[in-house]
C-alpha atoms as a PDB file:
ATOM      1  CA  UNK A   1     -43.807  36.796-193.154  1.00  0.00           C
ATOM      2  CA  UNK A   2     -43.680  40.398-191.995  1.00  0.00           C
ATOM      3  CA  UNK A   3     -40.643  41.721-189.660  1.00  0.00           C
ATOM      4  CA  UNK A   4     -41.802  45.215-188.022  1.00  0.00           C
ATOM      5  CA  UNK A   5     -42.423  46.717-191.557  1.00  0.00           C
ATOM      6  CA  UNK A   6     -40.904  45.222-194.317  1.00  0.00           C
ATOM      7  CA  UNK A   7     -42.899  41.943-195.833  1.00  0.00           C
ATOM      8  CA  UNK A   8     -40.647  38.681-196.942  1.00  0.00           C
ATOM      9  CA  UNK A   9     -41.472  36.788-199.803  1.00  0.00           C
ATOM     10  CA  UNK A  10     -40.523  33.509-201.458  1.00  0.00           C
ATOM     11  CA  UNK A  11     -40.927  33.639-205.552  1.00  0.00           C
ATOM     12  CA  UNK A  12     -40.400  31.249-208.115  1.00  0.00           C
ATOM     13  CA  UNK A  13     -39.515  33.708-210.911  1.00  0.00           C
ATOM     14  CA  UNK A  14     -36.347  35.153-212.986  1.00  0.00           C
ATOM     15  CA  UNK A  15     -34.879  37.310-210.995  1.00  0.00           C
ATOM     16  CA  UNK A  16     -34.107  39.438-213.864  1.00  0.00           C
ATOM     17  CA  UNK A  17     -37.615  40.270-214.715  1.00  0.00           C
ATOM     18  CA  UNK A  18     -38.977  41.363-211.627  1.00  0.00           C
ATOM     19  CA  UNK A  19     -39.605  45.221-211.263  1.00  0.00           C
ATOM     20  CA  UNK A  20     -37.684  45.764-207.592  1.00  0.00           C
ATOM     21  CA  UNK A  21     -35.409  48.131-206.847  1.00  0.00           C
ATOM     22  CA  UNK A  22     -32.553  46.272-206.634  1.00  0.00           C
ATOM     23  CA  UNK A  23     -31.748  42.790-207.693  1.00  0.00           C
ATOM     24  CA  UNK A  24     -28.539  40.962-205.441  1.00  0.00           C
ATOM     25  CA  UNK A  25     -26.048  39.606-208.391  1.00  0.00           C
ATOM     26  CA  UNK A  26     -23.650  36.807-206.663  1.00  0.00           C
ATOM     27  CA  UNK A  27     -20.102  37.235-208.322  1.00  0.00           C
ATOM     28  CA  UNK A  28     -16.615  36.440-208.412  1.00  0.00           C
ATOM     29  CA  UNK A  29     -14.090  38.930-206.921  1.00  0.00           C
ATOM     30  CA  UNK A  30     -12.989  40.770-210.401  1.00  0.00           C
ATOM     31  CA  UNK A  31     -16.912  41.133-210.968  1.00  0.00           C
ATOM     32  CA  UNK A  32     -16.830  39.758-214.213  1.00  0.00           C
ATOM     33  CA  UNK A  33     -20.452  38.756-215.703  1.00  0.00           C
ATOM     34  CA  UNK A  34     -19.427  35.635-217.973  1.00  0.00           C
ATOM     35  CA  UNK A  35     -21.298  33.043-216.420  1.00  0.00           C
ATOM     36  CA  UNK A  36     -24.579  32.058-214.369  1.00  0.00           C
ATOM     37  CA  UNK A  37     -27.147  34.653-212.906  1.00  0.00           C
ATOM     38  CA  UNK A  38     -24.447  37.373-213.589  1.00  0.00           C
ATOM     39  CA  UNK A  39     -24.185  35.998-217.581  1.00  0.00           C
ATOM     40  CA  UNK A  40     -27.784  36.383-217.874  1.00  0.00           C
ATOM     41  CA  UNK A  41     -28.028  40.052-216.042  1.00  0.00           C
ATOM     42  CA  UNK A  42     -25.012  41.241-218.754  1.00  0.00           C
ATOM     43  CA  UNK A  43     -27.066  39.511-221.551  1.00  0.00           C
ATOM     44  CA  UNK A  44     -30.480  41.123-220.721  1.00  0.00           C
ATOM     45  CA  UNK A  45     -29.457  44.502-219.247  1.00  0.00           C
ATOM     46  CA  UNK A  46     -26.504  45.583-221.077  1.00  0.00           C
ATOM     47  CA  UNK A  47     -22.615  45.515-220.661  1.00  0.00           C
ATOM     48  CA  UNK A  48     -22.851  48.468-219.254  1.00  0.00           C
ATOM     49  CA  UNK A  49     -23.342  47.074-216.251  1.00  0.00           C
ATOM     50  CA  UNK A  50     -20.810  45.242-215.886  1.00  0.00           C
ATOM     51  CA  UNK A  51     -18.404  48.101-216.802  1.00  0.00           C
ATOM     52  CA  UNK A  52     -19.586  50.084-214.095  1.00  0.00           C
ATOM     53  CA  UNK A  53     -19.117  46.926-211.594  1.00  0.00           C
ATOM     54  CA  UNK A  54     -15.817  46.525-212.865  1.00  0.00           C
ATOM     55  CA  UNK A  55     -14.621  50.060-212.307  1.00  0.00           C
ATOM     56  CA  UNK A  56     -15.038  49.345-208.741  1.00  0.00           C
ATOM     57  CA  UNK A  57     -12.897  46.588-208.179  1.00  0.00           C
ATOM     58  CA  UNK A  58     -11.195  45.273-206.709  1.00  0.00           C
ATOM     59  CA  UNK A  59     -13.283  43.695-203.821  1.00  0.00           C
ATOM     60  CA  UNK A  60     -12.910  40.943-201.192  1.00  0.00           C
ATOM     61  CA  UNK A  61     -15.389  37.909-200.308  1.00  0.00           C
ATOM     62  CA  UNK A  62     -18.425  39.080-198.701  1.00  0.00           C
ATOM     63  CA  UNK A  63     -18.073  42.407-200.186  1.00  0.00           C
ATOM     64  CA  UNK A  64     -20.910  44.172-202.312  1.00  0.00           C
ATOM     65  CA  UNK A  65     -21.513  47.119-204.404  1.00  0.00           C
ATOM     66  CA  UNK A  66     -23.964  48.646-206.074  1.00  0.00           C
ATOM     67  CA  UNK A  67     -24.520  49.539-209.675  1.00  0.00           C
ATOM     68  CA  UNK A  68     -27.358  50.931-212.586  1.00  0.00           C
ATOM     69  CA  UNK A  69     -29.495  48.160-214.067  1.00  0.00           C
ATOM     70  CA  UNK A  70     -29.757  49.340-217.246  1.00  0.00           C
ATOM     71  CA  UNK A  71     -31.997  47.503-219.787  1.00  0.00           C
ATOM     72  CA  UNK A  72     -33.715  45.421-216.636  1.00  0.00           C
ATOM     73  CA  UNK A  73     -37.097  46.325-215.038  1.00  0.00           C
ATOM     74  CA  UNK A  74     -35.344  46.562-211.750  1.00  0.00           C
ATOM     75  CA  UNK A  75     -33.080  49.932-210.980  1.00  0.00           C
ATOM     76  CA  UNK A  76     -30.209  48.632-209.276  1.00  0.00           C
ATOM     77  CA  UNK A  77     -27.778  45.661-209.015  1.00  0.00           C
ATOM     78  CA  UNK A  78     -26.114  44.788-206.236  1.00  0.00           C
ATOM     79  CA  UNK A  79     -23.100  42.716-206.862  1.00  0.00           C
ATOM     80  CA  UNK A  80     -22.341  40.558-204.245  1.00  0.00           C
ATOM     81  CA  UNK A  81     -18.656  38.573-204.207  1.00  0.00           C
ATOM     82  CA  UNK A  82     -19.741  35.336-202.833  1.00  0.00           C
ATOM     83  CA  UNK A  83     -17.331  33.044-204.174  1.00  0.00           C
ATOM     84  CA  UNK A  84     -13.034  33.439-203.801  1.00  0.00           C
ATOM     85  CA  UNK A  85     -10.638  32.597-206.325  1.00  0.00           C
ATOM     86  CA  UNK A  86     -11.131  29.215-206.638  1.00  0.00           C
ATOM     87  CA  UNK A  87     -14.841  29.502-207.094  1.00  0.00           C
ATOM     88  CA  UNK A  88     -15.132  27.992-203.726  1.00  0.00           C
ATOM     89  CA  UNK A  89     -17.555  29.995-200.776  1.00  0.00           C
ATOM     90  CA  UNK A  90     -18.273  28.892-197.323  1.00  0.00           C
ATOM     91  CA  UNK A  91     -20.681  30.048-194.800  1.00  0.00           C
ATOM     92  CA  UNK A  92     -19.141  33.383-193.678  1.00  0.00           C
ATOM     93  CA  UNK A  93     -18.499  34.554-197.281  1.00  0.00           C
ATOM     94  CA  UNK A  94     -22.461  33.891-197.467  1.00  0.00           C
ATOM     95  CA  UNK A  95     -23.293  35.591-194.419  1.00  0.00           C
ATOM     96  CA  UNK A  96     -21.034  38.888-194.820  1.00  0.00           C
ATOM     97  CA  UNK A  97     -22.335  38.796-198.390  1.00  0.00           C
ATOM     98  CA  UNK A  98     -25.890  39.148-197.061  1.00  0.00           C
ATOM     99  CA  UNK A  99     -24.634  41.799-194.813  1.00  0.00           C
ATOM    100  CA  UNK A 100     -23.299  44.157-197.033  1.00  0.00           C
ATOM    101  CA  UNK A 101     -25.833  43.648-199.987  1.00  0.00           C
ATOM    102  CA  UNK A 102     -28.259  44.943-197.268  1.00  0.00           C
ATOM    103  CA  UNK A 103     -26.231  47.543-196.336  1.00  0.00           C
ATOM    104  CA  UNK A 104     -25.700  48.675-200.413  1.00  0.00           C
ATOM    105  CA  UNK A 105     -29.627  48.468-200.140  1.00  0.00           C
ATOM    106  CA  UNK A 106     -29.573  50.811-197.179  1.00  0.00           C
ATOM    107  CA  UNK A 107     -27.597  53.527-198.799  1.00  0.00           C
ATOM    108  CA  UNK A 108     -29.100  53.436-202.033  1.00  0.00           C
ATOM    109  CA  UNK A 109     -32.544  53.963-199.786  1.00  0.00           C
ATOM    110  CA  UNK A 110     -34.342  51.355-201.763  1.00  0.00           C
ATOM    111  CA  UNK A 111     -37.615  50.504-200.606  1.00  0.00           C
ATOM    112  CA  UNK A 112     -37.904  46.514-202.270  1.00  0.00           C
ATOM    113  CA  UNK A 113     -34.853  44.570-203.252  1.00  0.00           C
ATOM    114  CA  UNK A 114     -34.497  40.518-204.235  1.00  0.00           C
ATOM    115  CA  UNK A 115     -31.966  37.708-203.733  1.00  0.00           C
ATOM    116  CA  UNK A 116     -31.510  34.385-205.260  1.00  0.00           C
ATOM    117  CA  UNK A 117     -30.017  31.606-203.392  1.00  0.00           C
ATOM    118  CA  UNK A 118     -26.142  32.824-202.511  1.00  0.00           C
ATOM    119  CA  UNK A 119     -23.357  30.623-203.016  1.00  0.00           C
ATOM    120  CA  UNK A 120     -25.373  27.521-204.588  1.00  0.00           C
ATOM    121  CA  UNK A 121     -24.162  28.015-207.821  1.00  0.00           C
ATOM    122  CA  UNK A 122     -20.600  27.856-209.034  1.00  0.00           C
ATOM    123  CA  UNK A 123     -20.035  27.602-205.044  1.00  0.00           C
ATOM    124  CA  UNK A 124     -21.584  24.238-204.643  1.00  0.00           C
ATOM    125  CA  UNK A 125     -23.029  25.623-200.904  1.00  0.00           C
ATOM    126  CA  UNK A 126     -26.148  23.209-199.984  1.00  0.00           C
ATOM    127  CA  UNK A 127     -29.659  25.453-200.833  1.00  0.00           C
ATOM    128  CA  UNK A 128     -31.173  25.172-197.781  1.00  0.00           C
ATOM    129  CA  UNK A 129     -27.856  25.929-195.772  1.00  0.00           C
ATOM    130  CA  UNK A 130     -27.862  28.883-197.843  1.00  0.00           C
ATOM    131  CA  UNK A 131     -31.300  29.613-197.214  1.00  0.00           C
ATOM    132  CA  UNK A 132     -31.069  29.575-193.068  1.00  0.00           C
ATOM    133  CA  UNK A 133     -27.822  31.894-193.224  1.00  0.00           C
ATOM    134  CA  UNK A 134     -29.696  34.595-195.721  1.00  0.00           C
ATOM    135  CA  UNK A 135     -33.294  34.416-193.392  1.00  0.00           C
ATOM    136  CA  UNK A 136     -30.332  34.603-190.288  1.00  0.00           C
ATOM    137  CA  UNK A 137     -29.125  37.756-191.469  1.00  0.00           C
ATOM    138  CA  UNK A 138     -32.036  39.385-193.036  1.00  0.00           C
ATOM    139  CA  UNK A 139     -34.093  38.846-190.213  1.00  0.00           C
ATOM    140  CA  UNK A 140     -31.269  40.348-187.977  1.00  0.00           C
ATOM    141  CA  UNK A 141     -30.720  43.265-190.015  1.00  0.00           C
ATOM    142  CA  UNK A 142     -34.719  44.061-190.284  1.00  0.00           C
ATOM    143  CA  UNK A 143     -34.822  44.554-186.490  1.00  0.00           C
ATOM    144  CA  UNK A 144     -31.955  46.506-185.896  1.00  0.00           C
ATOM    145  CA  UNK A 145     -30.519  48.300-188.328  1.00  0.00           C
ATOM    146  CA  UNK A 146     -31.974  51.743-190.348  1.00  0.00           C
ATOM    147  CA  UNK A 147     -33.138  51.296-193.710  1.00  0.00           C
ATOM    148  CA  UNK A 148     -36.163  51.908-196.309  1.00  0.00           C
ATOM    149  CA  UNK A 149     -37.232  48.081-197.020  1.00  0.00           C
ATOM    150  CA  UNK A 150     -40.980  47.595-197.376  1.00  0.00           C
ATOM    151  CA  UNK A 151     -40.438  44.303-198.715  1.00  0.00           C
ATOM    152  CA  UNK A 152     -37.369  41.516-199.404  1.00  0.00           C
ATOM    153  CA  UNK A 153     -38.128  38.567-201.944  1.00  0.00           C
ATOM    154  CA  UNK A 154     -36.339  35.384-202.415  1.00  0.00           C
ATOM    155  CA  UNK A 155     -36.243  34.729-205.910  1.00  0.00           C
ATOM    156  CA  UNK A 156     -35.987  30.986-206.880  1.00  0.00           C
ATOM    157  CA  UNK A 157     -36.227  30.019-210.767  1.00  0.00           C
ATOM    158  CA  UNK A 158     -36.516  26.686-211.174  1.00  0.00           C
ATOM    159  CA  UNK A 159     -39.346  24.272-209.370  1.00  0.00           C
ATOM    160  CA  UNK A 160     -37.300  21.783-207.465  1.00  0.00           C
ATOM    161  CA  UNK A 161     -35.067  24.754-206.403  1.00  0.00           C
ATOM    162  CA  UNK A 162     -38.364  26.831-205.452  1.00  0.00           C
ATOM    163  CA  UNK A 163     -40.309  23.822-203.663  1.00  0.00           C
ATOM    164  CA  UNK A 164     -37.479  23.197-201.180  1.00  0.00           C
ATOM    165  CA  UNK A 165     -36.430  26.972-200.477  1.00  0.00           C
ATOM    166  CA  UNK A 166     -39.716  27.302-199.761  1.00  0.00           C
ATOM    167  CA  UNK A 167     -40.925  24.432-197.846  1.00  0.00           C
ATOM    168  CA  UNK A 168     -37.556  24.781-195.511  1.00  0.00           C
ATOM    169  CA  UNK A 169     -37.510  28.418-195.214  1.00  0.00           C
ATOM    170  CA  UNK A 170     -41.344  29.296-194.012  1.00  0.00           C
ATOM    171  CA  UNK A 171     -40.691  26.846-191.728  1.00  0.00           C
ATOM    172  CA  UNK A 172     -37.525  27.983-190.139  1.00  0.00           C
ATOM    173  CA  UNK A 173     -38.857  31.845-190.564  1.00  0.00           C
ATOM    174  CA  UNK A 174     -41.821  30.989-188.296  1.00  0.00           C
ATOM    175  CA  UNK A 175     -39.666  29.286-186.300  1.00  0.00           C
ATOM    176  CA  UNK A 176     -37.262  32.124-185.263  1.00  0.00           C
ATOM    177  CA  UNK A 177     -40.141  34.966-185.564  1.00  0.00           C
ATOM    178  CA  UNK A 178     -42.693  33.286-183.768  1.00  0.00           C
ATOM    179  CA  UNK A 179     -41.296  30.769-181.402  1.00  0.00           C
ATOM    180  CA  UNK A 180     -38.409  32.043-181.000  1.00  0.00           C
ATOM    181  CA  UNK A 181     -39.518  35.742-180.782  1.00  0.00           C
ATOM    182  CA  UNK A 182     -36.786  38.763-180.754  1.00  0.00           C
ATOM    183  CA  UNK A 183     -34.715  37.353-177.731  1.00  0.00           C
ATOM    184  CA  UNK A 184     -31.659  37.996-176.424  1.00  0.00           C
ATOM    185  CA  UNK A 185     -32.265  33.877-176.276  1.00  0.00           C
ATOM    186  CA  UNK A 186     -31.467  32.074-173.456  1.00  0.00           C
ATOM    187  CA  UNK A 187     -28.866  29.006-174.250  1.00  0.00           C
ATOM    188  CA  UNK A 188     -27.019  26.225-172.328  1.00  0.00           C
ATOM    189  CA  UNK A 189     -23.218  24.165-173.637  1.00  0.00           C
ATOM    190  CA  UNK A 190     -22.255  21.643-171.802  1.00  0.00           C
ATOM    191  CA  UNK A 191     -18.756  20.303-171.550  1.00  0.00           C
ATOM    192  CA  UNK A 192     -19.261  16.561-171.204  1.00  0.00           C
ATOM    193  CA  UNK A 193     -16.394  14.701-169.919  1.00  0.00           C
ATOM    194  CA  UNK A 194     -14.891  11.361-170.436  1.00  0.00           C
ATOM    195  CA  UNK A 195     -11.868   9.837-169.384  1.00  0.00           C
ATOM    196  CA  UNK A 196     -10.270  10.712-172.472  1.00  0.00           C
ATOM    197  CA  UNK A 197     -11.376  13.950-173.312  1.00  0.00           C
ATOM    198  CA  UNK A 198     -14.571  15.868-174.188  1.00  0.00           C
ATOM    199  CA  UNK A 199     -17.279  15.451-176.097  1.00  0.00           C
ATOM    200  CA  UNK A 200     -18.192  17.748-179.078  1.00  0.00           C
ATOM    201  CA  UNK A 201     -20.578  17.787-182.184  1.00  0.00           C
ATOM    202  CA  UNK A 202     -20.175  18.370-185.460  1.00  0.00           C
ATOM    203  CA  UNK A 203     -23.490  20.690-186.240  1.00  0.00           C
ATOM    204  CA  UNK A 204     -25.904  20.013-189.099  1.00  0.00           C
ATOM    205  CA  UNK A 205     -26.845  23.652-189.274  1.00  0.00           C
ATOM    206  CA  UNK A 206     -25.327  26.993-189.605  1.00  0.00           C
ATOM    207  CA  UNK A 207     -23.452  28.461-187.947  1.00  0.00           C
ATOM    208  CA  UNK A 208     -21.281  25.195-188.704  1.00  0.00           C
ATOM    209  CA  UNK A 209     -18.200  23.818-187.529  1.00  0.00           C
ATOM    210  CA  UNK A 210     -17.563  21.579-183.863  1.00  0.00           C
ATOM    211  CA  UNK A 211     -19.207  22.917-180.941  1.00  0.00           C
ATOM    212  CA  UNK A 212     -20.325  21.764-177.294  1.00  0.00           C
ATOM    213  CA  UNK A 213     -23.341  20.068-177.063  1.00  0.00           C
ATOM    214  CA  UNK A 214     -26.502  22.441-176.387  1.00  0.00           C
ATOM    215  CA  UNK A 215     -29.192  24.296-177.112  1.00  0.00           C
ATOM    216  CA  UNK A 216     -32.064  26.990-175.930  1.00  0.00           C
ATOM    217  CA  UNK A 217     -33.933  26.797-173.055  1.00  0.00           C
ATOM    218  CA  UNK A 218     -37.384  25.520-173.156  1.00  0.00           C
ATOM    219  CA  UNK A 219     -40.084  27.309-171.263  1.00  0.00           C
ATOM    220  CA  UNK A 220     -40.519  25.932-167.509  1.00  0.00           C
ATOM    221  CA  UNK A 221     -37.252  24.603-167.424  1.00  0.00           C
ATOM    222  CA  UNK A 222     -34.495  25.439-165.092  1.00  0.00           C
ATOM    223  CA  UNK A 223     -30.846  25.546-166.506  1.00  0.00           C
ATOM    224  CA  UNK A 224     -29.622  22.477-165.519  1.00  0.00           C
ATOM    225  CA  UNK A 225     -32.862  20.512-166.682  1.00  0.00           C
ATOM    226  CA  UNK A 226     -31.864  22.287-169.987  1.00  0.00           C
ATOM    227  CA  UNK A 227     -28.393  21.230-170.147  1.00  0.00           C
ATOM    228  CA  UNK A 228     -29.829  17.765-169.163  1.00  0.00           C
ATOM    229  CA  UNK A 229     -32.323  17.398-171.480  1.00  0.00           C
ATOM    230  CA  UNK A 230     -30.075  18.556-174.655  1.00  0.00           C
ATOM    231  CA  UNK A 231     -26.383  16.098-173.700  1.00  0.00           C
ATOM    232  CA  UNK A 232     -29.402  13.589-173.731  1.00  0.00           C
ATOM    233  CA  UNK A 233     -30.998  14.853-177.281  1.00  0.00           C
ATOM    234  CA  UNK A 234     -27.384  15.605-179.006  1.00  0.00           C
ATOM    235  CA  UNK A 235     -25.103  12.800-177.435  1.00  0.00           C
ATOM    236  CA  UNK A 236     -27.429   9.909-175.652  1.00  0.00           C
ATOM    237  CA  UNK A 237     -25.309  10.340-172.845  1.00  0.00           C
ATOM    238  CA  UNK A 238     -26.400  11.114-169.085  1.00  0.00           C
ATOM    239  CA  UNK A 239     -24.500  13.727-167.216  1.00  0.00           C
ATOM    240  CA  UNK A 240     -23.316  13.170-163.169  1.00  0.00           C
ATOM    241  CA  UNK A 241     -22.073  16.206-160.990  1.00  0.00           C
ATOM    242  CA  UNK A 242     -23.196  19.018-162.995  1.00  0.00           C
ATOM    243  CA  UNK A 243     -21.566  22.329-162.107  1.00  0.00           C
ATOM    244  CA  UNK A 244     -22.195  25.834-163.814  1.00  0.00           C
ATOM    245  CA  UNK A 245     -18.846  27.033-165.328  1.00  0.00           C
ATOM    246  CA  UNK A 246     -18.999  30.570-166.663  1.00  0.00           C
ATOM    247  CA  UNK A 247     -22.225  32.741-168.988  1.00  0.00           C
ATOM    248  CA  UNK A 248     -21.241  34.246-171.886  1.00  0.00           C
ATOM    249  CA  UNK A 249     -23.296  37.212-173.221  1.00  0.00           C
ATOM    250  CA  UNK A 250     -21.542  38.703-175.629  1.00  0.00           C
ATOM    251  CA  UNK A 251     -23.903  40.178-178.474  1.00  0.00           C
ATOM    252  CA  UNK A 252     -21.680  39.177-181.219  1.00  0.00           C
ATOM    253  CA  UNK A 253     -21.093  35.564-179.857  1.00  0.00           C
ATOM    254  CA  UNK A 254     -23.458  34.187-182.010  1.00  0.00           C
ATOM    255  CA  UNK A 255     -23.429  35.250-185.775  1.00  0.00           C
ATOM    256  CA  UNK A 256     -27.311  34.033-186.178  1.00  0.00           C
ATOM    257  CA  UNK A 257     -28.683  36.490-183.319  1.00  0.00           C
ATOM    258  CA  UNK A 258     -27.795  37.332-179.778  1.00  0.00           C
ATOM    259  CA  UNK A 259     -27.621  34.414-176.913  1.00  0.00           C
ATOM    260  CA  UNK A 260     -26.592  34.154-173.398  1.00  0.00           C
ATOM    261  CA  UNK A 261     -25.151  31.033-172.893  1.00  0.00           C
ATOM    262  CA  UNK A 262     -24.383  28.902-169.527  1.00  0.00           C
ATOM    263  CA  UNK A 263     -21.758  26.996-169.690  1.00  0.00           C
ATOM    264  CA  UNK A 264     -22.295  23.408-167.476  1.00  0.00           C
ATOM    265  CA  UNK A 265     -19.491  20.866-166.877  1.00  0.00           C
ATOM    266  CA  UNK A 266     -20.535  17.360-166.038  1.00  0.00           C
ATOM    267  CA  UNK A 267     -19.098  13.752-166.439  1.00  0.00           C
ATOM    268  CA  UNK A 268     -20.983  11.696-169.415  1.00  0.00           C
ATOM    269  CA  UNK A 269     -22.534   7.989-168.764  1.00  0.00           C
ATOM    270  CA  UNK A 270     -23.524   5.851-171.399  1.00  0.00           C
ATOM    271  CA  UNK A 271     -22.800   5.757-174.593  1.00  0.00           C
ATOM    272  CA  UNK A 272     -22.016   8.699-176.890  1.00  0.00           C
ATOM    273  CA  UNK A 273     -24.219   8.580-180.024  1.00  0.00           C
ATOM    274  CA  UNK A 274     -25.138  11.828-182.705  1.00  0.00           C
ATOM    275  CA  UNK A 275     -28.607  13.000-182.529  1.00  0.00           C
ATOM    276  CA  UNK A 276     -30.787  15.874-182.750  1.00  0.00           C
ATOM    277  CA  UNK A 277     -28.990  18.650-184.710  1.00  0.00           C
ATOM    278  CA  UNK A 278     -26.008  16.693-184.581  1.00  0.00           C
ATOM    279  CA  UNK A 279     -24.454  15.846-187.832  1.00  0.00           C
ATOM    280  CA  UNK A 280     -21.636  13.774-185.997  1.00  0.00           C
ATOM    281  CA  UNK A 281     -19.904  13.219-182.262  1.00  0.00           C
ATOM    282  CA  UNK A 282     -16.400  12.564-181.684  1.00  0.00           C
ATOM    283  CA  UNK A 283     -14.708  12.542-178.151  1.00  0.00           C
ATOM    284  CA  UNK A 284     -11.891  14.697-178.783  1.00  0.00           C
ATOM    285  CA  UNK A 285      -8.683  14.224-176.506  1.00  0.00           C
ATOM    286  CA  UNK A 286      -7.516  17.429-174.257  1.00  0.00           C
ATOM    287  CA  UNK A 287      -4.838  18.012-176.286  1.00  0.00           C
ATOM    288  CA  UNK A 288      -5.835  17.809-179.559  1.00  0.00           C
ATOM    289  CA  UNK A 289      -9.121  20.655-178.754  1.00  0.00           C
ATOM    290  CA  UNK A 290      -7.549  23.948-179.755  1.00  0.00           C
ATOM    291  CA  UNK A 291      -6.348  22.553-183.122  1.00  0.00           C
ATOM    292  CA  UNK A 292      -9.924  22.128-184.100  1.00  0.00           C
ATOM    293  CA  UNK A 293     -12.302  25.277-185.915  1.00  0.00           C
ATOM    294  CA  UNK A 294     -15.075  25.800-183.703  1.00  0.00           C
ATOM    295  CA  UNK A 295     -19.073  27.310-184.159  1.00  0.00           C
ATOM    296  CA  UNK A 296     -19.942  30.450-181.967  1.00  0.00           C
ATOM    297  CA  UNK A 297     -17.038  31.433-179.506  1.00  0.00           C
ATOM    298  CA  UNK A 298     -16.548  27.846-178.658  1.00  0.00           C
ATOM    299  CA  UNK A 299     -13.051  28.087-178.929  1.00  0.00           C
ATOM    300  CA  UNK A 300     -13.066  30.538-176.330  1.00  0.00           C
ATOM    301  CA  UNK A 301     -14.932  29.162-173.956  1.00  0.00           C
ATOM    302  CA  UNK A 302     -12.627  25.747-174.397  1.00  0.00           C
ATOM    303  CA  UNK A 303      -9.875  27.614-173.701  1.00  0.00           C
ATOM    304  CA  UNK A 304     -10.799  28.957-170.654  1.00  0.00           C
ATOM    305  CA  UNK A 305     -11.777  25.695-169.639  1.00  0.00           C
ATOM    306  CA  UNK A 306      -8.311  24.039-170.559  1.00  0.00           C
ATOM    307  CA  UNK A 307      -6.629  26.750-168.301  1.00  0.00           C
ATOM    308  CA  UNK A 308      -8.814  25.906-165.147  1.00  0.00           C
ATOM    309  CA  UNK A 309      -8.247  22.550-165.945  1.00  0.00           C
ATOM    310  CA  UNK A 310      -4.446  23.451-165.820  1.00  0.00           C
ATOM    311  CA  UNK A 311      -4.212  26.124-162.693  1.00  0.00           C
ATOM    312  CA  UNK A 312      -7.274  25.647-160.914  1.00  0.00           C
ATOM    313  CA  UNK A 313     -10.429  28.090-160.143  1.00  0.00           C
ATOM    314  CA  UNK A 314      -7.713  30.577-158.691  1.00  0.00           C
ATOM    315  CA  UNK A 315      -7.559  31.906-162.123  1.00  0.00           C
ATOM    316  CA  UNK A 316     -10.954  33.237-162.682  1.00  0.00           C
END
């Protein structure tokens, strides 16, 4: 896969052997190199580098910096903190860890650099959820920001590992370069509502967390056969008197890449039921929505809503 002129790759190597010019090191927040992929980058390229590291501490999750490589074939690490004190991570530790590894790679002016799955270590995050964030980001960062990268590897070392990085993430690449293309992208949410409240998904892919029901526009559809089409695909329900609410457009709305989405509100028939990238579907009573932590700026757009529910269309 090639994004304008930098090539990505998906290896199944040790990371620690390949001749790049920068290798990504996921570590706790004192950078200490005791354990893991950082154990085995002390072990084969000296404690020297983790000396160095550790004279730059201390450093907060998603933070990076960049350091000599000594005895490996590749000329810089880039120690990523992708994991708190706890040892736990979560998606926007991942994703800001991506981020500023690329940007470490940006000032050093390095012209090939590799990662190995973030946070799926001592983090426990799932390898493909991993996977979609780090292609998210990289992909993002390619198109729009300045840099020297002729070529970005993912760096897998063991087969199972390898096989389903690799599988998943050509796939999804394709996806977003090809099909998608370089957008903005065009989006619908729909706020589907029942006598009780509202109905939201839990999502199966990042960005995760609850959000509205929705999705992108398909080519030769109008918006409301969009927002139509996906309440049907992510909640089996039907939707009666439709009504455009506001469009958000906002670049930074969206952590994955920029969307404008119109927001519909309709009444649901049927009956509610999880599908498409829907991990689960709960009808969620009006007051009990702000307490809950949303995807995109869901939250935002649900509170607007709740305050024309409360005072009326005067309001906006």
């Amino acid at each position: 896969m090639k994004i304008k002129n930098t090539t990505i790759n998906i290896v199944q190597e040790d990371i620690t052997e390949l001749k790049v010019d920068a290798i990504v090191n996921p570590t706790n927040r004192n950078l200490t190199m005791d354990e893991g992929l950082a154990g085995i980058i002390k072990k084969k390229g000296g404690a020297a580098i983790e000396e160095e590291a550790m004279s730059k501490v201390p450093l907060m999750e998603g933070e990076a910096v960049e350091t000599q490589a000594g005895k490996l074939k590749a000329k810089n690490v880039i120690h990523a903190v992708t994991v708190g004190p706890m040892k736990e991570t979560n998606q926007d530790i991942i994703r800001k860890a991506v981020k500023s590894s690329l940007e470490c790679a940006a000032r050093l002016k390095v012209q090939s650099m590799a990662f190995p799955a973030l946070g799926t270590g001592v983090g426990g995050f799932s390898l493909v959820g991993s996977g979609k964030i780090m292609v998210q980001e990289i992909i993002k960062f390619l198109r729009h920001a300045d840099h020297h990268l002729q070529q970005v590897t993912f760096c897998l070392y063991d087969t199972e590992s390898y096989k389903i990085f690799n599988d998943s993430m050509r796939k999804y690449m394709h996806h977003l370069v090809e099909v998608l293309g370089p957008g903005p992208y065009v989006t619908v949410d729909i706020i589907i509502e029942l006598p009780q409240g509202i109905v939201l998904i839990e999502r199966s892919n990042p960005p995760y967390g609850w959000s509205l029901p929705g999705g992108f526009l398909d080519y030769g559809e109008n918006l409301e056969q969009s927002a139509i089409r996906e309440a049907k695909e992510e909640t089996n329900l039907d939707l009666i008197n439709l009504r455009q609410f506001h469009t958000y457009s906002n670049p930074n709305r969206d952590p994955r890449f920029h969307t404008i989405s119109t927001v519909f509100i309709a009444q649901g028939r049927g009956t509610p039921q999880a599908g498409s990238d829907a991990q689960n579907l709960k009808m969620v009573r009006y007051e009990d929505l702000p307490q809950l932590d949303y995807a995109f700026d869901h939250k935002d757009i649900i509170k607007e809503y709740l305050m024309e529910r409360e005072f009326g269309d005067d309001r906006f």
